[in-house]
C-alpha atoms as a PDB file:
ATOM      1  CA  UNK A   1      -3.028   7.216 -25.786  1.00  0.00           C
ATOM      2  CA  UNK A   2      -6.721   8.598 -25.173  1.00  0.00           C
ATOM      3  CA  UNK A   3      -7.622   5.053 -25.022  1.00  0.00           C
ATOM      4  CA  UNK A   4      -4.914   4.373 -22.485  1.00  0.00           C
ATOM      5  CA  UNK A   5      -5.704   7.097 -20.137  1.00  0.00           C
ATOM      6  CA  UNK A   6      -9.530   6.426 -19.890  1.00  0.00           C
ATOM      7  CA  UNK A   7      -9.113   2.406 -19.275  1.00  0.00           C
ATOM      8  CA  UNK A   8      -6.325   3.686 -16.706  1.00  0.00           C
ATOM      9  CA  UNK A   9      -9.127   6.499 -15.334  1.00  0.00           C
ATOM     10  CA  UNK A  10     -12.007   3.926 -15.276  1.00  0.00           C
ATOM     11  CA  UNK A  11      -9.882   0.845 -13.865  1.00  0.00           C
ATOM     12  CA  UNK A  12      -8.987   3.598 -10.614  1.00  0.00           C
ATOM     13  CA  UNK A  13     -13.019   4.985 -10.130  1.00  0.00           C
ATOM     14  CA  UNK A  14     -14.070   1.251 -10.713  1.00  0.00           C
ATOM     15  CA  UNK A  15     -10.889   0.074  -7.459  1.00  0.00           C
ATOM     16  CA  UNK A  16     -11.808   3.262  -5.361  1.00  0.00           C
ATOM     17  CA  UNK A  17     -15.949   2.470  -5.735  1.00  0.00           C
ATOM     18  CA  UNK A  18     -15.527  -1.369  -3.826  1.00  0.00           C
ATOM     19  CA  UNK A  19     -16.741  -0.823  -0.537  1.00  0.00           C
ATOM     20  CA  UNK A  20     -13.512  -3.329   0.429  1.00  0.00           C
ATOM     21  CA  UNK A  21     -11.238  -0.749  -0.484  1.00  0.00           C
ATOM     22  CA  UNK A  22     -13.011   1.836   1.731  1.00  0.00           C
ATOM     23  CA  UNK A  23     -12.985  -0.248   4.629  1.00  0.00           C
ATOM     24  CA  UNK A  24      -9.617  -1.267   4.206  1.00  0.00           C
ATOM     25  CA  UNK A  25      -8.215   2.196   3.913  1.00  0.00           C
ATOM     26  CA  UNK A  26     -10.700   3.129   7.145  1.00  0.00           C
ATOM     27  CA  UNK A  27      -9.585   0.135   8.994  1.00  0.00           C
ATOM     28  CA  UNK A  28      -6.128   0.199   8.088  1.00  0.00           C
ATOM     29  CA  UNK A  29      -5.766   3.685   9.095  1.00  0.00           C
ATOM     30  CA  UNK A  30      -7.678   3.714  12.210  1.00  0.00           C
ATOM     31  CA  UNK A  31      -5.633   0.603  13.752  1.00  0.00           C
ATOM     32  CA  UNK A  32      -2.545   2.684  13.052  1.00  0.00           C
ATOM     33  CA  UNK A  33      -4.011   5.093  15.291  1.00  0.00           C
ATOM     34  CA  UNK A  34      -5.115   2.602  17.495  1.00  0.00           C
ATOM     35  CA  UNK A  35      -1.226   1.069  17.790  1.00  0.00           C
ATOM     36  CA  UNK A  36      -0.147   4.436  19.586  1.00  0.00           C
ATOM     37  CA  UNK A  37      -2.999   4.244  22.376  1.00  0.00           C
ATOM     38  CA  UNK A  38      -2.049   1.331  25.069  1.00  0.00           C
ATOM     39  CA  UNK A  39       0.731   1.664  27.300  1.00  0.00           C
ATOM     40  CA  UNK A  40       3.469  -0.870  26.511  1.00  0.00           C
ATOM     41  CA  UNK A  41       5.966  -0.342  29.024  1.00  0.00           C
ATOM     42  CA  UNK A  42       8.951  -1.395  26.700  1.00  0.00           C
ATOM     43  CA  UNK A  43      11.869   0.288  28.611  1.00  0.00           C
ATOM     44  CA  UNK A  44      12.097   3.320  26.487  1.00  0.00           C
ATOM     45  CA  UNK A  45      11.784   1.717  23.300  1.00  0.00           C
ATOM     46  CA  UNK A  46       7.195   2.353  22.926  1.00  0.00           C
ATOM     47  CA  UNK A  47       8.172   5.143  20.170  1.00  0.00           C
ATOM     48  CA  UNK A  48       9.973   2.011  17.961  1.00  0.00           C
ATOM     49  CA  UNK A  49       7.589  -0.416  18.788  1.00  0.00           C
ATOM     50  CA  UNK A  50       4.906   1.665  17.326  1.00  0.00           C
ATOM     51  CA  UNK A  51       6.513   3.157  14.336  1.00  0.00           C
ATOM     52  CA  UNK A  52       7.696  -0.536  13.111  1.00  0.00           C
ATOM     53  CA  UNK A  53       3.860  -1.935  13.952  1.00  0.00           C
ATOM     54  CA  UNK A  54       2.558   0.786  12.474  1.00  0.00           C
ATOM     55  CA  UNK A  55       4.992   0.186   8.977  1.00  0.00           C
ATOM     56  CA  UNK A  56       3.829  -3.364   8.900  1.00  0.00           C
ATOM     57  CA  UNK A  57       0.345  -2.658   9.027  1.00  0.00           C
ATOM     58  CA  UNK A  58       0.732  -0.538   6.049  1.00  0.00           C
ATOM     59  CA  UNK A  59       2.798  -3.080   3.932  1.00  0.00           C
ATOM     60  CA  UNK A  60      -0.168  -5.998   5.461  1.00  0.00           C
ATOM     61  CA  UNK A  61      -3.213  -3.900   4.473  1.00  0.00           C
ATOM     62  CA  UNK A  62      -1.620  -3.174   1.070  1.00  0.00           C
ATOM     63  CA  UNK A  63      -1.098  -6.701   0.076  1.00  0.00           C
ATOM     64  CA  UNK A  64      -4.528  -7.359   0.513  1.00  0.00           C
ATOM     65  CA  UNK A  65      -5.225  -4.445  -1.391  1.00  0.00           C
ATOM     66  CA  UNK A  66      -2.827  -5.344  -4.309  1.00  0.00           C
ATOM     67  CA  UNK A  67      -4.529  -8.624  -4.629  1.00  0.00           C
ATOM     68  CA  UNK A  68      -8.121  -7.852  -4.083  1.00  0.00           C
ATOM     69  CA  UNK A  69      -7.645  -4.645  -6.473  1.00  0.00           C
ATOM     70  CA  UNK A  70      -5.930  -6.883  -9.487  1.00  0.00           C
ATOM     71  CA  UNK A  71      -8.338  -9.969  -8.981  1.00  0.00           C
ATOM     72  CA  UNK A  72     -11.388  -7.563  -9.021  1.00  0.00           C
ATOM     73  CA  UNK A  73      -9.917  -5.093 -11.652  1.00  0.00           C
ATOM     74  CA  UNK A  74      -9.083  -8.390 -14.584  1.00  0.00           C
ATOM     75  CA  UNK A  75      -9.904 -11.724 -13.098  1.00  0.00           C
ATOM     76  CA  UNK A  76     -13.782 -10.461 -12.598  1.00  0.00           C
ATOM     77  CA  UNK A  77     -13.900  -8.458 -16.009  1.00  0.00           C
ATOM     78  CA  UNK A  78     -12.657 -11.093 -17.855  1.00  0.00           C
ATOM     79  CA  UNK A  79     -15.027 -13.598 -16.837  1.00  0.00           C
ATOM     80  CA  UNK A  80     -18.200 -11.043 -16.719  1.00  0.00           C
ATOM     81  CA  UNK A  81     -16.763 -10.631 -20.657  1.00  0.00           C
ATOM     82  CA  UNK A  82     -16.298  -6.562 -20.405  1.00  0.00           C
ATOM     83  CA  UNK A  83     -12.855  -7.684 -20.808  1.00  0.00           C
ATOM     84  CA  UNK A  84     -13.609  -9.227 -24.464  1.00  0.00           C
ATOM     85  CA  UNK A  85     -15.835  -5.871 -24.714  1.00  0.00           C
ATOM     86  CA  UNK A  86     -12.814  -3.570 -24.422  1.00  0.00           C
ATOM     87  CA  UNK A  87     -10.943  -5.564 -26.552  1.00  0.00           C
ATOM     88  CA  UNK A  88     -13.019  -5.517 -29.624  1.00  0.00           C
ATOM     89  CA  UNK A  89     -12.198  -2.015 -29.924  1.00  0.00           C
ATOM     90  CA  UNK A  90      -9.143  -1.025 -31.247  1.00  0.00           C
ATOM     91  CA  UNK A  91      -7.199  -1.362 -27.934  1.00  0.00           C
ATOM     92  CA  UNK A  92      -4.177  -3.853 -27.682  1.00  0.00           C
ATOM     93  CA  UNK A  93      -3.852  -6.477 -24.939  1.00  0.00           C
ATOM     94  CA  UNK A  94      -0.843  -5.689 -23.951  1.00  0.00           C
ATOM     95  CA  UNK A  95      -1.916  -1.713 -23.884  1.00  0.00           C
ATOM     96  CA  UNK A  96      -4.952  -2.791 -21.643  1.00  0.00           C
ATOM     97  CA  UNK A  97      -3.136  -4.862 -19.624  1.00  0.00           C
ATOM     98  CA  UNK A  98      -0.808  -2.112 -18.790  1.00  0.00           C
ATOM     99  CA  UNK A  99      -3.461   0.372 -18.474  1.00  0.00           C
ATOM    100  CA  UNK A 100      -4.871  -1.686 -15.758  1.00  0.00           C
ATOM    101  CA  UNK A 101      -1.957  -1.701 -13.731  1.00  0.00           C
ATOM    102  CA  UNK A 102      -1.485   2.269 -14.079  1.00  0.00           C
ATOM    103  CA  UNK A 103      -5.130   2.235 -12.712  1.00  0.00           C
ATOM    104  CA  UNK A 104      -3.989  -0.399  -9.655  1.00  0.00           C
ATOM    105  CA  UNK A 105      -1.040   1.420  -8.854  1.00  0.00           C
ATOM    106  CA  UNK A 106      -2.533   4.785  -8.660  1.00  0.00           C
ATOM    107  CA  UNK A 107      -5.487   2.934  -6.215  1.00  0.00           C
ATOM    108  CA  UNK A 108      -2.538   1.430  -4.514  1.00  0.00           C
ATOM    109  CA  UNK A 109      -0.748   4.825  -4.226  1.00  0.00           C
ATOM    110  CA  UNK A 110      -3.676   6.577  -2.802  1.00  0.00           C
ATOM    111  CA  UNK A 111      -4.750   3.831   0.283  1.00  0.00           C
ATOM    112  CA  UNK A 112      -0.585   3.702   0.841  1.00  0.00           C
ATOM    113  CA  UNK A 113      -0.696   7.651   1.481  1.00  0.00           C
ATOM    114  CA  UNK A 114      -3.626   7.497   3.715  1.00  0.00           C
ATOM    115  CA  UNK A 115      -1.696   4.720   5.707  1.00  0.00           C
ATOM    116  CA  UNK A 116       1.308   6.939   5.727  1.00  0.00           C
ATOM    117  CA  UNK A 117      -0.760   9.576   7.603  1.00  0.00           C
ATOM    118  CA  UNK A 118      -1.554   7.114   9.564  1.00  0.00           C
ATOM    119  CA  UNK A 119       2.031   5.652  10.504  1.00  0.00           C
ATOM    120  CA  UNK A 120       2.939   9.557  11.195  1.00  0.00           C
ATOM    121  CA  UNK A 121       0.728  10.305  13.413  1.00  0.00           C
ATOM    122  CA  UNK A 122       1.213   6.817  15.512  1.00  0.00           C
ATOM    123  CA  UNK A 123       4.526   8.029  15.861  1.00  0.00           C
ATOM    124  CA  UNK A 124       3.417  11.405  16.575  1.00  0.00           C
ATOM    125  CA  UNK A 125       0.872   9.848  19.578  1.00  0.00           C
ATOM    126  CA  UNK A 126       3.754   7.231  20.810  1.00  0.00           C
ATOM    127  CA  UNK A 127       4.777   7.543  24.298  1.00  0.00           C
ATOM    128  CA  UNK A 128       6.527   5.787  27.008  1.00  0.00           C
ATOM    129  CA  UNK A 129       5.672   4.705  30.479  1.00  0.00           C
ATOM    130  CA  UNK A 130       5.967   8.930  31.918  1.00  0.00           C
ATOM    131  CA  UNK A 131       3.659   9.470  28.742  1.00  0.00           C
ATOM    132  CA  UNK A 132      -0.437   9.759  28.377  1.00  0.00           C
ATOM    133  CA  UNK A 133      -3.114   9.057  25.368  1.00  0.00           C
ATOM    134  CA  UNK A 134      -2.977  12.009  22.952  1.00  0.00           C
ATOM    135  CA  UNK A 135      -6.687  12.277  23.159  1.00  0.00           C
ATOM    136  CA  UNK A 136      -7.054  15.717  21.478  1.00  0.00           C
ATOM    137  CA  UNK A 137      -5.298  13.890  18.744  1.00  0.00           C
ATOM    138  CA  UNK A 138      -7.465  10.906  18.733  1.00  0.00           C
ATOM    139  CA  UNK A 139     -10.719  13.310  18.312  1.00  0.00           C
ATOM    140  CA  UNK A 140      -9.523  15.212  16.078  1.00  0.00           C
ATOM    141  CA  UNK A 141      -8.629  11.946  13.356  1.00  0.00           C
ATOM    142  CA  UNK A 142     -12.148  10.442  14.304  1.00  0.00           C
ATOM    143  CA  UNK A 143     -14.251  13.975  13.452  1.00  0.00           C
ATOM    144  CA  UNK A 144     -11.823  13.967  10.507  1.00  0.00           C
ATOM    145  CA  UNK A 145     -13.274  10.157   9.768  1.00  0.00           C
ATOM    146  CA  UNK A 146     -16.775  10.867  10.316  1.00  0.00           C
ATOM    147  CA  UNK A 147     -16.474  14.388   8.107  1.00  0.00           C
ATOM    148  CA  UNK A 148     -15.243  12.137   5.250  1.00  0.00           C
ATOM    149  CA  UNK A 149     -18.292   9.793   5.320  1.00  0.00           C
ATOM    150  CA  UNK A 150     -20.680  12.569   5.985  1.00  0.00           C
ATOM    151  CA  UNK A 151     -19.665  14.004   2.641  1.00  0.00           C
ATOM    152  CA  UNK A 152     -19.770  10.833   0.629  1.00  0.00           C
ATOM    153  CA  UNK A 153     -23.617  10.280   2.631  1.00  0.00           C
ATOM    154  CA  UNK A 154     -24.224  14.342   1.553  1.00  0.00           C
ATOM    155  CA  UNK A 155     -22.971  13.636  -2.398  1.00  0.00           C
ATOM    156  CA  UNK A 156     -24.754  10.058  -2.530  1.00  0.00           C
ATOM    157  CA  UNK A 157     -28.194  11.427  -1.007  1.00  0.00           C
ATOM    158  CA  UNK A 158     -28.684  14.819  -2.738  1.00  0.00           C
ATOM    159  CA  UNK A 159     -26.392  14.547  -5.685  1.00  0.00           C
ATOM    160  CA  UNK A 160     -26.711  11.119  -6.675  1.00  0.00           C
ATOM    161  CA  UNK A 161     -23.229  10.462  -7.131  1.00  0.00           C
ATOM    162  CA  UNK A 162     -21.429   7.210  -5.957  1.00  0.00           C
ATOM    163  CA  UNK A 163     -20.843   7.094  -1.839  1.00  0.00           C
ATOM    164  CA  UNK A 164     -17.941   4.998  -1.588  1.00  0.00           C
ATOM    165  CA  UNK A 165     -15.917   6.769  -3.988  1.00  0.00           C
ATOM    166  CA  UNK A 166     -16.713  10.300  -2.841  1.00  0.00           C
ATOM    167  CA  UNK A 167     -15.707   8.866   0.562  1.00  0.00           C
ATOM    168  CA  UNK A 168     -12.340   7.742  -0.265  1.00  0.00           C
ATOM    169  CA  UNK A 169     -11.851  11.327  -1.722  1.00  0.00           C
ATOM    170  CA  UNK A 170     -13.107  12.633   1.302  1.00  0.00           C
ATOM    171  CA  UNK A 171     -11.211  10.454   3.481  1.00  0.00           C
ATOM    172  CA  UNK A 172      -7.741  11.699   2.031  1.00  0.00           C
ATOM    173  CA  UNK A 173      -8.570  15.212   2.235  1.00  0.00           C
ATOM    174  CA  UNK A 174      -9.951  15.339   5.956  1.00  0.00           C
ATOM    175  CA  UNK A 175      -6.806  12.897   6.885  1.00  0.00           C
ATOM    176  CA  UNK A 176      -5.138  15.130   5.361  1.00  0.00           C
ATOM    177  CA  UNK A 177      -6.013  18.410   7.084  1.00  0.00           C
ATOM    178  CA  UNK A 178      -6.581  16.331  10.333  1.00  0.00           C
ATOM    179  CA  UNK A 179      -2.869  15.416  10.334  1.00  0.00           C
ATOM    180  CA  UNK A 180      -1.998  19.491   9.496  1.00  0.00           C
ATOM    181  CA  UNK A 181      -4.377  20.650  12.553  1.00  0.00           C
ATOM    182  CA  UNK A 182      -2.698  17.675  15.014  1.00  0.00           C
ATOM    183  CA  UNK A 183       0.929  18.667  13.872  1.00  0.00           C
ATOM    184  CA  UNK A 184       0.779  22.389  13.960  1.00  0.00           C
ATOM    185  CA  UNK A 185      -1.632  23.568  16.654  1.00  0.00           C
ATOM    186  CA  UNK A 186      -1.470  20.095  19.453  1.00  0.00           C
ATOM    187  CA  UNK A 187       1.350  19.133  21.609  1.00  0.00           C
ATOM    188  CA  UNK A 188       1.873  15.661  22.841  1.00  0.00           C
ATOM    189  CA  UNK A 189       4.450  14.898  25.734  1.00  0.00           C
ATOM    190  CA  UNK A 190       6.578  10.978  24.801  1.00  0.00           C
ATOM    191  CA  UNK A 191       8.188  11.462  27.836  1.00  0.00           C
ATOM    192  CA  UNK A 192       9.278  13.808  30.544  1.00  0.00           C
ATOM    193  CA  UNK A 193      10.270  16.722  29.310  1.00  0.00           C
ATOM    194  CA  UNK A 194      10.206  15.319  25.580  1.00  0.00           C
ATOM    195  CA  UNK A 195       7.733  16.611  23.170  1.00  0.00           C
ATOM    196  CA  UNK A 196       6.825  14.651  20.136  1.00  0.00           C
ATOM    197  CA  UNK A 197       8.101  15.626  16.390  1.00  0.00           C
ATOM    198  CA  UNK A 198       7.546  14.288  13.241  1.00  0.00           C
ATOM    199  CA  UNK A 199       9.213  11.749  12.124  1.00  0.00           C
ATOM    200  CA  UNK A 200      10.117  12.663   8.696  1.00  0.00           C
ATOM    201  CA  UNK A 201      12.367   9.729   8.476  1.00  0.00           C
ATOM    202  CA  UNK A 202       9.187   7.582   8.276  1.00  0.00           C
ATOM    203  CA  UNK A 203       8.458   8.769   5.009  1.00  0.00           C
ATOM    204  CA  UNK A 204      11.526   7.463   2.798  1.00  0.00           C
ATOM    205  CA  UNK A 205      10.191   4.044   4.964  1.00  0.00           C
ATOM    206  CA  UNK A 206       6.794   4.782   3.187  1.00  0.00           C
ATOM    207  CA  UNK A 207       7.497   5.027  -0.345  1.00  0.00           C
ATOM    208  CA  UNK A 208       9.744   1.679   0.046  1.00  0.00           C
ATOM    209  CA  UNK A 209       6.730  -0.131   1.101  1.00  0.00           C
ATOM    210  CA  UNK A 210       4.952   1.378  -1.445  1.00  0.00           C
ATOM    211  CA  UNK A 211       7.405   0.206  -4.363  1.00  0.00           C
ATOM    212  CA  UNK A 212       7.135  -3.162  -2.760  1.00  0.00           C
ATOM    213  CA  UNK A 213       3.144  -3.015  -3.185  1.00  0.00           C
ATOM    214  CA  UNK A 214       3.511  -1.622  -6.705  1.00  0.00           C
ATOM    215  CA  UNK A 215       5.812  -5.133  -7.539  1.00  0.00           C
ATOM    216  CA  UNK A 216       2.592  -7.369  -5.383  1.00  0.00           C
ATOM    217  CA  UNK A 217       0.501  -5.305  -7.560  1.00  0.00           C
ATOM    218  CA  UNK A 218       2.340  -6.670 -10.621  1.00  0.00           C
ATOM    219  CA  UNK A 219       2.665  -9.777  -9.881  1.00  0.00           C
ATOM    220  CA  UNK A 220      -0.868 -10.225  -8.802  1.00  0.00           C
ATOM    221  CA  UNK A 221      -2.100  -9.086 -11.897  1.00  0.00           C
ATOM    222  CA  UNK A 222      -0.019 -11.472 -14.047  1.00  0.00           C
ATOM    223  CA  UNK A 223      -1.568 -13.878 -11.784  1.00  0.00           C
ATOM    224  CA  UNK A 224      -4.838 -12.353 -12.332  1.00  0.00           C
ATOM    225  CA  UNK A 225      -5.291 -13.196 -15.958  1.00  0.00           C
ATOM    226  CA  UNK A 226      -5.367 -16.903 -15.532  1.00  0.00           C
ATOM    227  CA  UNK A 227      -6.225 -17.586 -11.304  1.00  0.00           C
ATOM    228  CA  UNK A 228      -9.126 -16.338  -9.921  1.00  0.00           C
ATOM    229  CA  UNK A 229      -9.257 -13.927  -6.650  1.00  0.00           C
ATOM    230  CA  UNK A 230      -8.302 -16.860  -3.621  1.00  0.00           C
ATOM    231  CA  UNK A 231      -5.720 -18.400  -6.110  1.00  0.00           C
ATOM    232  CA  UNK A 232      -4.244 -15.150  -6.844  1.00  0.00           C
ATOM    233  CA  UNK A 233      -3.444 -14.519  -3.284  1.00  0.00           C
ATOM    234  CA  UNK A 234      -2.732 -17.596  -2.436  1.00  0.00           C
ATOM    235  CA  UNK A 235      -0.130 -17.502  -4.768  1.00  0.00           C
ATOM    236  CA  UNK A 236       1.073 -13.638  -4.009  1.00  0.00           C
ATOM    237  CA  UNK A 237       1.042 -14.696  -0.275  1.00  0.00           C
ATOM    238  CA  UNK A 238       3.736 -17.680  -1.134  1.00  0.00           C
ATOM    239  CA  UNK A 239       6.008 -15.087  -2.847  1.00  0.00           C
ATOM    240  CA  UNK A 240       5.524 -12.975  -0.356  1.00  0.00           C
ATOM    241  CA  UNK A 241       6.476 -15.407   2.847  1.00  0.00           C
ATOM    242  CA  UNK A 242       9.099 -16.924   0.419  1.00  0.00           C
ATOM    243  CA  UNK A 243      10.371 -13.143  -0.183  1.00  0.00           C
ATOM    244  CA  UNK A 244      10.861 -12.229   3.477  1.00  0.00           C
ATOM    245  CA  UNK A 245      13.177 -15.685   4.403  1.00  0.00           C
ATOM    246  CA  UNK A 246      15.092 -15.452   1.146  1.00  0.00           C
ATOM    247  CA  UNK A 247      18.263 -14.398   2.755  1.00  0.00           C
ATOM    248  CA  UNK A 248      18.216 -17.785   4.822  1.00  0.00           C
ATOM    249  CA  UNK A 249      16.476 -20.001   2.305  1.00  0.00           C
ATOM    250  CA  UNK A 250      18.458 -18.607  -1.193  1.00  0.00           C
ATOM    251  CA  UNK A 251      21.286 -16.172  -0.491  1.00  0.00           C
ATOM    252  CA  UNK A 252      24.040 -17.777   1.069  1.00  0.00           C
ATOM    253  CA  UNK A 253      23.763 -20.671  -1.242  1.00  0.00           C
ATOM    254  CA  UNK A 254      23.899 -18.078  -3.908  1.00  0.00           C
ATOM    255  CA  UNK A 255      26.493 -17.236  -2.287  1.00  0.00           C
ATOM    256  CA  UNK A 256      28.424 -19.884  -2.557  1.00  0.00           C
ATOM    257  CA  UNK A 257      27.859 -20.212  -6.269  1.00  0.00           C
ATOM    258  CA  UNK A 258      25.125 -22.542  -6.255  1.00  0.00           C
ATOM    259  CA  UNK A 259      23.013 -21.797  -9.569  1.00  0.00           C
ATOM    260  CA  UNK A 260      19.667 -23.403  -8.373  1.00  0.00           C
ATOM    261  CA  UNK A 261      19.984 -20.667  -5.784  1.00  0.00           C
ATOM    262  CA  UNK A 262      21.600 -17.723  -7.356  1.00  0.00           C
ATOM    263  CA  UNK A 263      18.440 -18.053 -10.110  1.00  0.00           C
ATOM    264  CA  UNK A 264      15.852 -18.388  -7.059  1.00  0.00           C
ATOM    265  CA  UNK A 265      17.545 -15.292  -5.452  1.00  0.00           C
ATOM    266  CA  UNK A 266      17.197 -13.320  -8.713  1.00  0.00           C
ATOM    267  CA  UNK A 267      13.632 -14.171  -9.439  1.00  0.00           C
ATOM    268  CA  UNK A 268      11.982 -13.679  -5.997  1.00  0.00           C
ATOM    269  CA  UNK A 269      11.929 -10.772  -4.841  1.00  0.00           C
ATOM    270  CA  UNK A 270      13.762 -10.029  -1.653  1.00  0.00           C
ATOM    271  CA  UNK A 271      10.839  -7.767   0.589  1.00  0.00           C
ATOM    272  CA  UNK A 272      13.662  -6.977   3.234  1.00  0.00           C
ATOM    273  CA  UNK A 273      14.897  -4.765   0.726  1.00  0.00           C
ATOM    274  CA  UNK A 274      12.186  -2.075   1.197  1.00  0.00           C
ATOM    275  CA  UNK A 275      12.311  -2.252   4.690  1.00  0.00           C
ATOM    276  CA  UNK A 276      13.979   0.699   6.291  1.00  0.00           C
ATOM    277  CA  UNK A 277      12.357   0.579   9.851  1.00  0.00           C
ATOM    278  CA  UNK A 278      15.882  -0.804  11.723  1.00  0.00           C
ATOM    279  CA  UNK A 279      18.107   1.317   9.765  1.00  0.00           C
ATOM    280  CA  UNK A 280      16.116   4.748  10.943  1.00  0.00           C
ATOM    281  CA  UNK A 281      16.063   3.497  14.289  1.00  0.00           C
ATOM    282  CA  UNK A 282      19.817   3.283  14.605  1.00  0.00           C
ATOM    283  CA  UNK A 283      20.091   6.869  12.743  1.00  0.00           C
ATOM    284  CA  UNK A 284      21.301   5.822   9.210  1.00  0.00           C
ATOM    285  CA  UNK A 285      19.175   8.637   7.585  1.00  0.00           C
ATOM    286  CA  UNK A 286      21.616  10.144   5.053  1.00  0.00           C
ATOM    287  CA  UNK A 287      21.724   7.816   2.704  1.00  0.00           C
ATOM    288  CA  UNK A 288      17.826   7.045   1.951  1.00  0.00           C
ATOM    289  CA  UNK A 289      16.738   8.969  -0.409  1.00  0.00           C
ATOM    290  CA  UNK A 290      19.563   7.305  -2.675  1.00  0.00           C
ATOM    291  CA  UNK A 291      18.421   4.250  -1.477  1.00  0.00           C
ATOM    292  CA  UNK A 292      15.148   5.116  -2.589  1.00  0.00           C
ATOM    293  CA  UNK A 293      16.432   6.063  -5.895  1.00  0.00           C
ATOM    294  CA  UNK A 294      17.582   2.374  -6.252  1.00  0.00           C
ATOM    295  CA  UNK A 295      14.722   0.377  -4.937  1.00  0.00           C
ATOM    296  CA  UNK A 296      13.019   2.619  -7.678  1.00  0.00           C
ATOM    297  CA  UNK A 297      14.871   1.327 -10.810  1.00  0.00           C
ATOM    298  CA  UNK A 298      14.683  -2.262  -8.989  1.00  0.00           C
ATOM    299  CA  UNK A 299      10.840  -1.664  -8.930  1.00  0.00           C
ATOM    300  CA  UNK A 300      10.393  -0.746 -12.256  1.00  0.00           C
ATOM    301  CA  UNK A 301      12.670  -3.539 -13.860  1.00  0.00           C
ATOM    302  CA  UNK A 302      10.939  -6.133 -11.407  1.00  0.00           C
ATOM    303  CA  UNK A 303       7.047  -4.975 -12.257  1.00  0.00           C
ATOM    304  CA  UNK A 304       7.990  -4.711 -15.726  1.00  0.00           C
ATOM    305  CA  UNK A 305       9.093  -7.979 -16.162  1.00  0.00           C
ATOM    306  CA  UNK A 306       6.105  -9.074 -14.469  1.00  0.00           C
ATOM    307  CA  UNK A 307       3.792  -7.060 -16.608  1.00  0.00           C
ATOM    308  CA  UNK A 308       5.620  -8.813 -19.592  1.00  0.00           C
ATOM    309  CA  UNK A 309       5.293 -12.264 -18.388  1.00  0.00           C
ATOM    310  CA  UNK A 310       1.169 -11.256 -17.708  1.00  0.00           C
ATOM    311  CA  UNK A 311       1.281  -9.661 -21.529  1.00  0.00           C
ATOM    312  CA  UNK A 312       2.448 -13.314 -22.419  1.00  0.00           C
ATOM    313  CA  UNK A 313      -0.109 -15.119 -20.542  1.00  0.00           C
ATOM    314  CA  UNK A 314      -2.908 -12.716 -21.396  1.00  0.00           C
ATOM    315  CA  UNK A 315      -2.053 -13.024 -25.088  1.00  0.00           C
ATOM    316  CA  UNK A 316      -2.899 -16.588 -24.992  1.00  0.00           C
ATOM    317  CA  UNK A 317      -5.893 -16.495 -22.944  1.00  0.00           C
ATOM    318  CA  UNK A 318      -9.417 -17.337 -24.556  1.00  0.00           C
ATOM    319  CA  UNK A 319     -11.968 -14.234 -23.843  1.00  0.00           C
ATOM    320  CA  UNK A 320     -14.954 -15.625 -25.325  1.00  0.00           C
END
């Protein structure tokens, strides 16, 4: 298990030290922001608009994350050889494959919670056409942004230590506390006579997407140990688009008992599944966290028979 642990450890340092992940978390994040700042003038419905905008940037900037983070976490050590390194010690494929994806997810899990900050506090800055900007809200993110880098600059100059990583760390913290300060000590009006909340109801939303990601993640490492990075997503972005239209494309054939379709329907996953945006819009919120429960044990028996189909792959695949 030691062995586990530190390939798991190293494959998350090595994800959260690419400067793409940094600027993907940044960008991600700050666009969120950015989503609650126009005026839209949608008849009432700006606080919706943003909150599902904001939830689809999060499940967007994760994809690419899922499939940059596999491709650059196997496909590149694989054919650099520290791949056949690893391996000549006594570590399993199957075990390193695995230990890989613990790595992935956990990158995965830490850009999806700095986009959830992100989705709050669009909802928190959403307002209608009686509404303004939250600017104190807006400064108080962007010092939080440029606190985060001025650390990792601080650690990189005088301690030596890596800047992009110490960044991301510093990112989550000061988005973090930013969020606290915003929630508990600003006031934002949606409306007249409305103040803004937090949407709590986002977060159930959150952790779906994030499930979803963890099954990309999956399949785009199984992908990983034979495609390199633009066949990977290539190939994740077809199962995604294929996902989303299932319904239409698979499940009323299935249906109507039509095998072709009823074994499509099983094997692709169905993304609309772990999206909860309409149903806490129409104020369906008692039931999610047991909904949450099941798109778990869907996740897990989805991703694992992913990670079992990469074992297979990976088994056969020439290192040297």
């Amino acid at each position: 298990m030691r062995q586990f642990f530190t390939i798991a450890a190293n494959a998350f340092m090595e994800l959260i030290r690419q400067p793409i992940f940094l600027l993907l978390m940044t960008g991600s994040a700050c666009f969120e922001i950015f989503l609650a700042v126009p005026y839209y003038f949608a008849f009432g419905d700006e606080p919706k608009l943003v909150e599902n905008s904001t939830l689809a940037v999060m499940l967007l900037s994760g994809l690419f994350g899922a499939v940059l983070s596999a491709s650059s976490s196997l496909a590149r050590e694989i054919r650099s050889g520290t791949a056949l390194a690893v391996l000549s010690k006594p570590v399993g494929r199957a075990q390193f494959l695995l230990a890989k994806f613990t790595g992935l997810i956990a990158a995965l899990t830490v850009l999806t919670y700095t986009n959830m900050i992100g989705v709050l506090l669009g909802s928190w800055m959403s307002f209608d056409a009686y509404g303004k900007t939250d600017l104190p809200a807006i400064g108080i993110f962007a010092a939080g942004i440029a606190a985060a880098y001025a650390l990792g600059g601080f650690s990189n100059f005088f301690l030596r230590r890596p800047f992009v990583s110490d960044a991301v760390l510093a990112f989550v913290v000061m988005a973090t506390l930013a969020a606290f300060v915003i929630f508990e000590f600003t006031t934002q009006k949606q409306s007249v006579g409305v103040i803004a909340k937090v949407n709590w109801n986002l977060v159930p939303a959150g952790i779906l997407i994030l499930f979803a990601l963890w099954i990309l993640a999956a399949i785009a490492l199984a992908c990983s140990t034979r495609f390199d990075v633009i066949a990977t997503l290539a190939i994740c972005s077809a199962i995604f688009l294929v996902g989303l239209m299932s319904d239409y494309f698979f499940g009323q054939r299935a249906a109507h008992g039509e095998t072709w379709a009823s074994t499509l329907y099983s094997i692709i996953p169905n993304w609309q599944l772990f999206w909860l945006a309409d149903a806490i819009e129409t104020g369906k919120n008692t039931f999610q966290w047991n909904y949450v429960g099941k798109a778990f044990a869907y996740m897990v028996c989805y991703a694992g028979a992913a990670l079992a189909v990469g074992a297979a792959l990976f088994e056969e695949r020439e290192l040297s």
